[in-house]
Protein backbone atom coordinates (compact mmCIF):
# COMPACT_ATOMS: atom_id res chain seq x y z
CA UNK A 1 24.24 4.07 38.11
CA UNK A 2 24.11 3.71 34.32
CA UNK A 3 20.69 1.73 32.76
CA UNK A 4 21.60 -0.53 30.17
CA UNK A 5 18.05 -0.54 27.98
CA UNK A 6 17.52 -3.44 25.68
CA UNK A 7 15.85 -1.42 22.92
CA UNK A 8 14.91 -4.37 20.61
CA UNK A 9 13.66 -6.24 23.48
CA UNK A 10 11.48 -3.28 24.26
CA UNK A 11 10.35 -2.50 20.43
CA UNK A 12 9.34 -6.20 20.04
CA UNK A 13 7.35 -5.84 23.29
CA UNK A 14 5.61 -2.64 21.95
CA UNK A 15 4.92 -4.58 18.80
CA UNK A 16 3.56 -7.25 20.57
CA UNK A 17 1.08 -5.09 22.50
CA UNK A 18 -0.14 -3.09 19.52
CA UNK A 19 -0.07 -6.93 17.81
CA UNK A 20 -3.03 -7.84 20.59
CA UNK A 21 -4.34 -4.11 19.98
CA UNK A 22 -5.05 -5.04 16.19
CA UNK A 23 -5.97 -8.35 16.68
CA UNK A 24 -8.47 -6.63 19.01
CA UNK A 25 -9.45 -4.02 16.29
CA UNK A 26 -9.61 -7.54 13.00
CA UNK A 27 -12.05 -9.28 15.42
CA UNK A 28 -14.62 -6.43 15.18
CA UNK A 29 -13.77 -6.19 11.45
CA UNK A 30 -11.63 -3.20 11.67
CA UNK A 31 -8.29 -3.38 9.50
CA UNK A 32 -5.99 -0.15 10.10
CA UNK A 33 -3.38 0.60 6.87
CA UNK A 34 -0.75 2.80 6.74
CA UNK A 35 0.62 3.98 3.04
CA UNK A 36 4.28 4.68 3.03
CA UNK A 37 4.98 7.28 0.08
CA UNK A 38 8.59 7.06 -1.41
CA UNK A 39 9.33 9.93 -3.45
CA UNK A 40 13.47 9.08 -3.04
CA UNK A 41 16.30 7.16 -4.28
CA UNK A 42 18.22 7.41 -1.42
CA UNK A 43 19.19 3.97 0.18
CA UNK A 44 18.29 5.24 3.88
CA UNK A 45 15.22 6.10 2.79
CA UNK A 46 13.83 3.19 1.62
CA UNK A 47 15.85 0.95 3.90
CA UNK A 48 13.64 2.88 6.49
CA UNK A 49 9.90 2.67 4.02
CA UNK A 50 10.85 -0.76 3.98
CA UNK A 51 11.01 -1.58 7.70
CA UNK A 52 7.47 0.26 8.51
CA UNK A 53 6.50 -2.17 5.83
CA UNK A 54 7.63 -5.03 7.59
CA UNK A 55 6.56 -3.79 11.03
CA UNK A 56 3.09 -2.81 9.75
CA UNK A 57 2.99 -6.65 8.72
CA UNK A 58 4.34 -8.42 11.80
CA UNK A 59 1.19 -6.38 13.61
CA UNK A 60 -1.23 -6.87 11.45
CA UNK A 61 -1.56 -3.23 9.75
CA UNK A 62 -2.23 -3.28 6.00
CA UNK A 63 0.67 -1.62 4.16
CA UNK A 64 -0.08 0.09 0.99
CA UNK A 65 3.34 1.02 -0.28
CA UNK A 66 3.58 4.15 -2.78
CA UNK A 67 6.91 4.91 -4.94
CA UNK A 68 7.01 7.99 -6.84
CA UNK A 69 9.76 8.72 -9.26
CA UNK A 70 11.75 11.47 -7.95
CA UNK A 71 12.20 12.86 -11.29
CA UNK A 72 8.21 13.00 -11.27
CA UNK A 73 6.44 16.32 -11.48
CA UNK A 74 5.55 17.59 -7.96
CA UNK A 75 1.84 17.71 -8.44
CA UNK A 76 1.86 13.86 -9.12
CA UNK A 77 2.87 13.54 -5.13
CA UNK A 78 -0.03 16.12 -4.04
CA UNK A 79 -2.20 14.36 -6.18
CA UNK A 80 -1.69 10.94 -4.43
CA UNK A 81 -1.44 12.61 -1.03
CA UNK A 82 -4.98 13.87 -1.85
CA UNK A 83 -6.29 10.49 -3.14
CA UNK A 84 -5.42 9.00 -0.26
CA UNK A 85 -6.52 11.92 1.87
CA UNK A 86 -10.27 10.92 0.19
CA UNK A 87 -9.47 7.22 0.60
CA UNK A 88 -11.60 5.55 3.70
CA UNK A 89 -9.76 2.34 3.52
CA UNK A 90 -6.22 4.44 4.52
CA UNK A 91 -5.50 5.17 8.10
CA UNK A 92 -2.70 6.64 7.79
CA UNK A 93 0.14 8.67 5.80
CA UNK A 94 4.08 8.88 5.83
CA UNK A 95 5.74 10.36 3.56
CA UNK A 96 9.06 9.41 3.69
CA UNK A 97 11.39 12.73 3.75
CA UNK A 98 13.07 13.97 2.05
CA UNK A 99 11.67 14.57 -1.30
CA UNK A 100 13.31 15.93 -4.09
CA UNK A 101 14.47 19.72 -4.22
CA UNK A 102 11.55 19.86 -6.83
CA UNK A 103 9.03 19.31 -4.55
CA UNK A 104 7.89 21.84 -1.77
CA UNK A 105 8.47 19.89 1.91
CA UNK A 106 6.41 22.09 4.03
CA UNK A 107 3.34 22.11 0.83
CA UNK A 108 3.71 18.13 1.49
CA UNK A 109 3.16 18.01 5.20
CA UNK A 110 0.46 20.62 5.00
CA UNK A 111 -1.43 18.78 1.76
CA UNK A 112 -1.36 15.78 4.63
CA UNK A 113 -4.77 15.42 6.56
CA UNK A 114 -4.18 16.14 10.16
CA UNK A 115 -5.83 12.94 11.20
CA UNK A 116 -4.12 10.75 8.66
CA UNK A 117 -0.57 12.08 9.90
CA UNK A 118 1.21 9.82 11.90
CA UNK A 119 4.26 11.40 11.72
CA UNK A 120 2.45 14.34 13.54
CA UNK A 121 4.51 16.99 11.23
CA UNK A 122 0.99 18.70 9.95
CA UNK A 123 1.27 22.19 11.26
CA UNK A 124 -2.03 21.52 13.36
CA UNK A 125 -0.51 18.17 14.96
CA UNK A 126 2.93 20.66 15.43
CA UNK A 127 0.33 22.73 16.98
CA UNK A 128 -1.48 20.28 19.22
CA UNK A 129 2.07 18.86 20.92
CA UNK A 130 3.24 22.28 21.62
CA UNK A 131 0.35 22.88 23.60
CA UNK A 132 0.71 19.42 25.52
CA UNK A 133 -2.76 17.93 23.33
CA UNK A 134 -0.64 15.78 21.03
CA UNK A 135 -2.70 13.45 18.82
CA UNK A 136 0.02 11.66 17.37
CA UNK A 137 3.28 11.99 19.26
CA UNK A 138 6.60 12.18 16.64
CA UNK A 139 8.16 8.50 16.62
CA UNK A 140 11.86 8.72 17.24
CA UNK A 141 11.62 11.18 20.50
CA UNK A 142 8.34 9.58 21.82
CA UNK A 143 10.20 6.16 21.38
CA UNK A 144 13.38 7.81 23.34
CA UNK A 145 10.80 8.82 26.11
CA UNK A 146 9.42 5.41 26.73
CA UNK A 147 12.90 3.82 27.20
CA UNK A 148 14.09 6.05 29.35
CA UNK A 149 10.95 5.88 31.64
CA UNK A 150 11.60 1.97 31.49
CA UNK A 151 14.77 2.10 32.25
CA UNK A 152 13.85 4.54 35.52
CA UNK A 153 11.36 2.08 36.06
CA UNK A 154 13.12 -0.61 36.83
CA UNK A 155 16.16 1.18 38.52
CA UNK A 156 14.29 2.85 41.04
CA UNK A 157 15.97 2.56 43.56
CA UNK A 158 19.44 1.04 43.08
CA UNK A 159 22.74 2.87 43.22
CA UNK A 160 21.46 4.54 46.47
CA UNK A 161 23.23 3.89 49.22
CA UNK A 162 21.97 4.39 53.00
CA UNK A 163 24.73 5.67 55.09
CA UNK A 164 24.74 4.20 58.76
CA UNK A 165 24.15 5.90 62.03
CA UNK A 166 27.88 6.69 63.17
């Protein structure tokens, strides 16, 4: 039997856990941010910057949104990478990818601090899932996971079909 999986209907009820989560986190005076760093001109790109932004709002994360000029020297990306690295008021990184054919991907993901990656694409977070100690899982196929154990969840059971005693 095929699972049809309402995927927004399951999103919003992720958000609205992590929602209570924060709320959780503000009433001991905790804020968590995220910065979103847009190094890009491409329309995907910050179509997708743009909808973290908005999630990060509806839950109650701080966004601190970051647009670099593509055309911008490299360093001036691994310079804010490591300014927010050294910032304790940022909780976490993306850097939206790609970046221009200027810049040096891997040098990015590495210049990232392990514990501010929530992509999980910092060689030591690659590290840490391969081994089965993930500390941040990657979005899209963690995401893919949960629906599919959801939609297992709740048909358990159906399209089975007892045959009778002849």
């Amino acid at each position: 039997m095929t699972a049809i999986i309402d995927g927004d209907a399951l999103a919003q009820s992720v958000r609205d856990g992590l929602a209570e989560s924060i709320d959780q986190l503000d009433d001991a005076g905790v804020r968590p941010s995220l910065a979103t760093v847009l190094m890009s001109d491409d329309p995907a790109s910050e179509t997708y910057v743009s909808m973290k932004q908005d999630d990060c709002a509806e839950v109650g994360i701080e966004a601190i949104d970051i647009e670099i000029d593509p055309e911008a020297d490299a360093a001036e990306l691994y310079d804010t990478i490591d300014d927010l690295n050294a910032d304790e008021n940022v909780d976490g990184i993306l850097v939206q990818m790609p970046v221009p054919d200027h810049v040096d991907d891997r040098r990015v993901l590495r210049a990232i601090d392990p514990l501010k990656d929530v992509d999980g694409f910092h060689p030591e977070n690659v590290g840490r899932l391969v081994a089965g100690n993930a500390r941040y899982k990657p979005c899209t196929p963690h995401g893919i996971q949960k629906a599919h154990r959801v939609g297992r969840r709740r048909h358990r059971g159906q399209g089975r079909r007892r045959r009778r005693p002849v």
